[in-house]
C-alpha atoms as a PDB file:
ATOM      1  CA  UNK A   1      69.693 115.269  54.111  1.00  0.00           C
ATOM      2  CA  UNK A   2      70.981 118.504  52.842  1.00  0.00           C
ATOM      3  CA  UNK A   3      69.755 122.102  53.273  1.00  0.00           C
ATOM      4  CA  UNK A   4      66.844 122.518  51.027  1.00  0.00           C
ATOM      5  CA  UNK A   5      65.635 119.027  51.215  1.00  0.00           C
ATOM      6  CA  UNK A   6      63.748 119.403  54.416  1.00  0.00           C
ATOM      7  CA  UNK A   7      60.597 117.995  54.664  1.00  0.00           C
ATOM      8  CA  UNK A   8      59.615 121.042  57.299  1.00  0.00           C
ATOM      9  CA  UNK A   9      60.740 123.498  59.506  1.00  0.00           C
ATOM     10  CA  UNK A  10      60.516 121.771  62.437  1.00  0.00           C
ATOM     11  CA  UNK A  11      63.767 121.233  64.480  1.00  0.00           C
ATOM     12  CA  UNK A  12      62.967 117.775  65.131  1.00  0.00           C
ATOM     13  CA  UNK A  13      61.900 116.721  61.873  1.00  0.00           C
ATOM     14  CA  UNK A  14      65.286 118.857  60.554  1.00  0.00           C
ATOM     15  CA  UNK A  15      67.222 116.765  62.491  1.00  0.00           C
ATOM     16  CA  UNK A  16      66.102 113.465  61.553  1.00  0.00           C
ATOM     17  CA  UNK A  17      66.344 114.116  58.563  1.00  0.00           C
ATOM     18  CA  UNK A  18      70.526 113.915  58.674  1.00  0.00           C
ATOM     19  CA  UNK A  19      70.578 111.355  61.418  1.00  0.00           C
ATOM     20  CA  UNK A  20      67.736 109.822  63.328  1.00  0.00           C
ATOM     21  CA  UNK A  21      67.394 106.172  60.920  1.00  0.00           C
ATOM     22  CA  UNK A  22      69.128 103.581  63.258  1.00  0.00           C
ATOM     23  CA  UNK A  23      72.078 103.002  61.590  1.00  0.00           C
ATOM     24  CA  UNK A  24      73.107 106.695  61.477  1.00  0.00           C
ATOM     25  CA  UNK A  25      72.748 106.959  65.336  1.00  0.00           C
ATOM     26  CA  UNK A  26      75.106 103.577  65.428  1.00  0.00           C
ATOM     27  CA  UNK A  27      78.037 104.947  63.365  1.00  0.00           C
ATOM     28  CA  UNK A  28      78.089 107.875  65.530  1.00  0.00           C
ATOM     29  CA  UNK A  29      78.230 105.823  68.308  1.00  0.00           C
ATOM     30  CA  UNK A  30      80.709 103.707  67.484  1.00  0.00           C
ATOM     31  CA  UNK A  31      82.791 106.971  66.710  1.00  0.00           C
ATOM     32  CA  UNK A  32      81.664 108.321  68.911  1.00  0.00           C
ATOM     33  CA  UNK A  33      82.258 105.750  72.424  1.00  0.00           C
ATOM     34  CA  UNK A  34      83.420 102.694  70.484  1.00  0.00           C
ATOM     35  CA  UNK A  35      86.771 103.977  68.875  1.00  0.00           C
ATOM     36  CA  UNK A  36      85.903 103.094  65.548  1.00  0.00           C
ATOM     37  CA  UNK A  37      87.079 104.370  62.640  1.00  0.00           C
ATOM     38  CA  UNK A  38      87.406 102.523  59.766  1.00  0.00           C
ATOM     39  CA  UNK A  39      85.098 100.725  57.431  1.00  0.00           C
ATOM     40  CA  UNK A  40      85.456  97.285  58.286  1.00  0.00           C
ATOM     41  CA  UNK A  41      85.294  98.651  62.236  1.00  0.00           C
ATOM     42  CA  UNK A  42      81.644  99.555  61.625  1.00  0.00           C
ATOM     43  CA  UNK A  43      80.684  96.313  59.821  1.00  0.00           C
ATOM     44  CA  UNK A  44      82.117  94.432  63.139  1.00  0.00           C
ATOM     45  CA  UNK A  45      79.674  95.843  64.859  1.00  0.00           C
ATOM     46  CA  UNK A  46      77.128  93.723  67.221  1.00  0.00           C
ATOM     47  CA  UNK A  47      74.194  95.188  65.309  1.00  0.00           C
ATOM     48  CA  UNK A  48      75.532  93.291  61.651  1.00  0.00           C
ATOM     49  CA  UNK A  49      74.978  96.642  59.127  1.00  0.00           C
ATOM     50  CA  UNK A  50      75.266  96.163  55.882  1.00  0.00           C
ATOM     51  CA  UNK A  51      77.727  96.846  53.561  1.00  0.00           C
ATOM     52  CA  UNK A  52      75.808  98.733  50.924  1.00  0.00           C
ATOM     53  CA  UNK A  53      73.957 100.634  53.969  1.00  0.00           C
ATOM     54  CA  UNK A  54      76.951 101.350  55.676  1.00  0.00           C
ATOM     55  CA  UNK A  55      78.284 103.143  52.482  1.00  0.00           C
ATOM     56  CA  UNK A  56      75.080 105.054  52.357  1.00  0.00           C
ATOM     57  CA  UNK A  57      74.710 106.474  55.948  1.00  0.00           C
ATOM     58  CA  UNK A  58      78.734 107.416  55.772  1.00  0.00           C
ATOM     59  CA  UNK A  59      78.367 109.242  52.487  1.00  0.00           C
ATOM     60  CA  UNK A  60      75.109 110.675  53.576  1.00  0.00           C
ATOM     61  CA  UNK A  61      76.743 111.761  57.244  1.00  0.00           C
ATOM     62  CA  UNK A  62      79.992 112.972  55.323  1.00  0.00           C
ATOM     63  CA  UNK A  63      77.746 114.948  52.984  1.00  0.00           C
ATOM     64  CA  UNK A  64      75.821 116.449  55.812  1.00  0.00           C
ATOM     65  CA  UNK A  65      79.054 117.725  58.031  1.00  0.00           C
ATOM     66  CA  UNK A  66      78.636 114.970  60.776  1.00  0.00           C
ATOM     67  CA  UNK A  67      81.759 112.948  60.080  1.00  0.00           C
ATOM     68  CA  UNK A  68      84.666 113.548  57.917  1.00  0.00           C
ATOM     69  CA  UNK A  69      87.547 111.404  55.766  1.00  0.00           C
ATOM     70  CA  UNK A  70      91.075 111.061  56.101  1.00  0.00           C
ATOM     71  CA  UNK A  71      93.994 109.176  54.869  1.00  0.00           C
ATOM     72  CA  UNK A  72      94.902 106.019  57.193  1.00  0.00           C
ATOM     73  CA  UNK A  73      98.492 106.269  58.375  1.00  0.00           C
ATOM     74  CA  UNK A  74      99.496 102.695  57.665  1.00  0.00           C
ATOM     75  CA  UNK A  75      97.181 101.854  54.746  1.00  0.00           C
ATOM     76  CA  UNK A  76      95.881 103.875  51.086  1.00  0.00           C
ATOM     77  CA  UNK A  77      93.545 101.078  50.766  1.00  0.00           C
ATOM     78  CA  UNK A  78      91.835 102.163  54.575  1.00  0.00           C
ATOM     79  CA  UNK A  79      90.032 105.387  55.227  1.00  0.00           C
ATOM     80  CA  UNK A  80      89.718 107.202  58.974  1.00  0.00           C
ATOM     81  CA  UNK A  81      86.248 108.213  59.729  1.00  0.00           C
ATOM     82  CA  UNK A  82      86.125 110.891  62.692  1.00  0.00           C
ATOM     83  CA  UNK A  83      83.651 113.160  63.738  1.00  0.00           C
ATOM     84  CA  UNK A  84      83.181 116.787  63.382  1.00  0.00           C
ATOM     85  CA  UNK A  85      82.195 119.542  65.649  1.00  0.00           C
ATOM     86  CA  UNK A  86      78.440 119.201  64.728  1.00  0.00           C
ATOM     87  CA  UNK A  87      78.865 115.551  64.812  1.00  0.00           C
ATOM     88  CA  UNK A  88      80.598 116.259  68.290  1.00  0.00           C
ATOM     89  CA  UNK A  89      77.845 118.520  68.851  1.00  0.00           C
ATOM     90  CA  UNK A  90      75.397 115.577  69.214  1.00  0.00           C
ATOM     91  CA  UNK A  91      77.276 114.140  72.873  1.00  0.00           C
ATOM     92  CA  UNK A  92      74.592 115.519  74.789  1.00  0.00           C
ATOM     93  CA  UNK A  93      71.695 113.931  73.001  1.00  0.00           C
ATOM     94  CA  UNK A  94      73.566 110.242  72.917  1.00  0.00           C
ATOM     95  CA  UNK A  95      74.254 110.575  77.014  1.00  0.00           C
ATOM     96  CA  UNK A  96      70.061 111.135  77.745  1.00  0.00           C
ATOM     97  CA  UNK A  97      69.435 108.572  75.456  1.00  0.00           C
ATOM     98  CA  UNK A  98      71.789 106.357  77.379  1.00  0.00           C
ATOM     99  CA  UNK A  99      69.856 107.704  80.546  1.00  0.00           C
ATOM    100  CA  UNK A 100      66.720 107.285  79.030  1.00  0.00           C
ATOM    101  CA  UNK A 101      67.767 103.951  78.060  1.00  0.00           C
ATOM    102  CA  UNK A 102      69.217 102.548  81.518  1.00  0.00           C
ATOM    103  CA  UNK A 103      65.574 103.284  83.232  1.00  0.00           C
ATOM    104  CA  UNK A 104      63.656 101.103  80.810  1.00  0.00           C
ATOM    105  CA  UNK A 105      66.292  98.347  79.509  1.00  0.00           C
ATOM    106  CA  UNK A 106      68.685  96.114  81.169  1.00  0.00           C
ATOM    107  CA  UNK A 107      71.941  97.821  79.962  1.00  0.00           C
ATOM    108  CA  UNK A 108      75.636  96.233  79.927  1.00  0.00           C
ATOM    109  CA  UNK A 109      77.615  96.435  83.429  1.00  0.00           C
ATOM    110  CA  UNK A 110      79.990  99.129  81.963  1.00  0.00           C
ATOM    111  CA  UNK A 111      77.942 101.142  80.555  1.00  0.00           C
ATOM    112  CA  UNK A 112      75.886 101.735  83.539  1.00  0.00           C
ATOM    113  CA  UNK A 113      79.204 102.674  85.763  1.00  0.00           C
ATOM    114  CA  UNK A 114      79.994 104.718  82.773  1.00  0.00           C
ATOM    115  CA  UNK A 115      76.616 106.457  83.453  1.00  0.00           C
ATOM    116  CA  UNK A 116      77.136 106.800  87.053  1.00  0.00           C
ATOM    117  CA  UNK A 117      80.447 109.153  86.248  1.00  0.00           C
ATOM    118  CA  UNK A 118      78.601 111.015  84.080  1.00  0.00           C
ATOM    119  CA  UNK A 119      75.043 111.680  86.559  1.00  0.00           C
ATOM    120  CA  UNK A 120      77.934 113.125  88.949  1.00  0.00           C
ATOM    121  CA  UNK A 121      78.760 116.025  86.878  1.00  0.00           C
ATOM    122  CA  UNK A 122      77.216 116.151  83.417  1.00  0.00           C
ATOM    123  CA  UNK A 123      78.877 119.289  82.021  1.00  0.00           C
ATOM    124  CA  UNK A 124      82.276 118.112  83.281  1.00  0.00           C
ATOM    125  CA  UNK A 125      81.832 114.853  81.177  1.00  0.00           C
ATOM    126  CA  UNK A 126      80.642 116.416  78.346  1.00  0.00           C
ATOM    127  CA  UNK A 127      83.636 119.038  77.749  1.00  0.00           C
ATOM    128  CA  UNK A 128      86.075 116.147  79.004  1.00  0.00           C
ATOM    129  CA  UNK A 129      84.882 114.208  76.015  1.00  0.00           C
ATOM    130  CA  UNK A 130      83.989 116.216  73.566  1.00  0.00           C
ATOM    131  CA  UNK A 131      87.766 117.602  73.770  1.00  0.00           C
ATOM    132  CA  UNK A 132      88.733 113.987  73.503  1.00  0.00           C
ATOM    133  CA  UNK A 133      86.983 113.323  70.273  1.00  0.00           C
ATOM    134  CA  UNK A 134      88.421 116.499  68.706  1.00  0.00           C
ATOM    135  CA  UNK A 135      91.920 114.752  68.876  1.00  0.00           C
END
Protein backbone atom coordinates (compact mmCIF):
# COMPACT_ATOMS: atom_id res chain seq x y z
CA UNK A 1 0.00 0.00 0.00
CA UNK A 2 1.47 3.31 -0.76
CA UNK A 3 2.10 6.40 1.41
CA UNK A 4 -1.16 8.09 1.85
CA UNK A 5 -3.25 5.04 1.73
CA UNK A 6 -2.80 4.07 5.31
CA UNK A 7 -5.56 3.01 7.11
CA UNK A 8 -3.74 4.57 10.50
CA UNK A 9 -0.79 5.60 12.04
CA UNK A 10 0.00 2.75 13.72
CA UNK A 11 3.37 1.02 12.88
CA UNK A 12 1.84 -2.26 12.83
CA UNK A 13 -1.12 -1.57 10.93
CA UNK A 14 1.50 0.60 8.44
CA UNK A 15 3.25 -2.33 7.91
CA UNK A 16 0.68 -4.69 7.00
CA UNK A 17 -0.53 -2.76 4.95
CA UNK A 18 2.61 -3.39 2.25
CA UNK A 19 3.20 -6.92 3.37
CA UNK A 20 1.54 -8.88 6.10
CA UNK A 21 -1.37 -10.95 3.55
CA UNK A 22 0.25 -14.48 3.29
CA UNK A 23 1.36 -14.50 0.03
CA UNK A 24 3.43 -11.29 0.38
CA UNK A 25 5.36 -12.81 3.40
CA UNK A 26 5.94 -16.06 0.92
CA UNK A 27 7.53 -14.18 -2.02
CA UNK A 28 9.83 -12.61 0.33
CA UNK A 29 10.69 -15.71 1.57
CA UNK A 30 11.33 -17.43 -1.24
CA UNK A 31 13.68 -14.40 -2.16
CA UNK A 32 14.53 -14.12 0.51
CA UNK A 33 15.94 -18.07 1.82
CA UNK A 34 14.64 -19.97 -1.21
CA UNK A 35 16.76 -18.42 -4.13
CA UNK A 36 13.97 -17.57 -6.15
CA UNK A 37 13.75 -15.21 -8.57
CA UNK A 38 11.75 -15.54 -11.34
CA UNK A 39 8.08 -15.82 -12.01
CA UNK A 40 7.55 -19.28 -12.67
CA UNK A 41 10.08 -19.89 -9.40
CA UNK A 42 7.32 -18.47 -7.18
CA UNK A 43 4.43 -20.39 -8.79
CA UNK A 44 6.62 -23.73 -7.96
CA UNK A 45 6.23 -23.05 -4.74
CA UNK A 46 4.82 -25.77 -2.07
CA UNK A 47 2.10 -23.31 -1.06
CA UNK A 48 0.42 -23.41 -5.06
CA UNK A 49 -0.13 -19.24 -5.47
CA UNK A 50 -1.86 -18.19 -8.07
CA UNK A 51 -1.01 -16.74 -11.08
CA UNK A 52 -3.20 -13.68 -11.12
CA UNK A 53 -2.24 -13.24 -7.22
CA UNK A 54 1.21 -13.68 -7.76
CA UNK A 55 1.13 -10.75 -10.33
CA UNK A 56 -0.65 -8.70 -7.77
CA UNK A 57 1.55 -9.08 -4.59
CA UNK A 58 4.83 -8.55 -7.05
CA UNK A 59 3.44 -5.38 -8.56
CA UNK A 60 2.10 -4.32 -5.26
CA UNK A 61 5.73 -5.22 -3.43
CA UNK A 62 7.58 -3.57 -6.53
CA UNK A 63 5.34 -0.53 -6.12
CA UNK A 64 5.98 -0.33 -2.44
CA UNK A 65 10.10 -0.55 -2.61
CA UNK A 66 10.26 -4.20 -1.24
CA UNK A 67 11.49 -5.96 -4.35
CA UNK A 68 12.73 -4.71 -7.58
CA UNK A 69 12.94 -5.88 -11.59
CA UNK A 70 15.66 -6.67 -13.75
CA UNK A 71 16.50 -8.04 -17.07
CA UNK A 72 17.29 -11.98 -16.97
CA UNK A 73 20.73 -12.65 -18.41
CA UNK A 74 19.79 -15.57 -20.62
CA UNK A 75 16.14 -14.74 -21.41
CA UNK A 76 13.91 -11.13 -22.52
CA UNK A 77 10.95 -13.23 -22.06
CA UNK A 78 12.13 -13.87 -17.96
CA UNK A 79 12.31 -11.16 -15.37
CA UNK A 80 14.78 -11.27 -12.01
CA UNK A 81 12.95 -10.40 -8.93
CA UNK A 82 15.45 -9.40 -5.98
CA UNK A 83 14.99 -7.65 -2.96
CA UNK A 84 15.77 -4.24 -1.83
CA UNK A 85 17.28 -2.77 1.22
CA UNK A 86 13.82 -2.29 2.91
CA UNK A 87 12.84 -5.58 1.61
CA UNK A 88 16.30 -6.74 3.13
CA UNK A 89 15.36 -4.74 5.98
CA UNK A 90 12.63 -7.27 6.95
CA UNK A 91 15.51 -10.41 7.86
CA UNK A 92 15.04 -9.83 11.36
CA UNK A 93 11.30 -10.12 11.52
CA UNK A 94 11.31 -13.51 9.14
CA UNK A 95 14.17 -15.18 11.66
CA UNK A 96 11.62 -14.63 15.06
CA UNK A 97 8.96 -15.76 13.11
CA UNK A 98 10.96 -18.83 12.26
CA UNK A 99 11.72 -18.93 16.14
CA UNK A 100 8.38 -18.30 16.99
CA UNK A 101 7.42 -20.88 14.64
CA UNK A 102 9.88 -23.86 15.70
CA UNK A 103 8.33 -23.66 19.48
CA UNK A 104 4.77 -24.27 18.39
CA UNK A 105 5.03 -26.35 14.94
CA UNK A 106 6.92 -29.32 13.88
CA UNK A 107 9.35 -27.56 11.43
CA UNK A 108 11.53 -29.30 8.54
CA UNK A 109 15.00 -30.93 9.76
CA UNK A 110 16.98 -28.11 7.99
CA UNK A 111 15.41 -25.48 8.94
CA UNK A 112 15.71 -26.15 12.54
CA UNK A 113 19.76 -26.67 12.22
CA UNK A 114 19.48 -23.56 10.22
CA UNK A 115 17.95 -22.02 13.41
CA UNK A 116 20.42 -23.43 15.69
CA UNK A 117 23.35 -21.30 13.68
CA UNK A 118 21.46 -18.48 13.91
CA UNK A 119 20.37 -18.70 18.16
CA UNK A 120 24.38 -18.81 18.38
CA UNK A 121 24.94 -15.38 17.26
CA UNK A 122 21.94 -13.52 15.88
CA UNK A 123 23.59 -10.26 14.75
CA UNK A 124 26.41 -12.21 13.08
CA UNK A 125 23.73 -14.06 10.92
CA UNK A 126 21.87 -11.26 10.18
CA UNK A 127 24.76 -8.96 8.60
CA UNK A 128 26.22 -12.32 7.03
CA UNK A 129 22.98 -12.53 5.14
CA UNK A 130 21.72 -9.54 4.60
CA UNK A 131 25.18 -8.77 2.70
CA UNK A 132 24.44 -11.93 0.81
CA UNK A 133 21.12 -10.85 -0.51
CA UNK A 134 22.52 -7.46 -1.59
CA UNK A 135 24.61 -9.42 -4.27
Amino acid sequence: MLEGKKRSDCPISCSLDIWGDKWSLLIIRDLMFNKKRTYGDFLKSDEGIATNILASRLQSLEENGLIEKSEHPDSKAKILYKLTQKGIDLLPVFIEIYMWAEKYFDIPKEIKAALKDVKKDKESFVRSMAKELRK
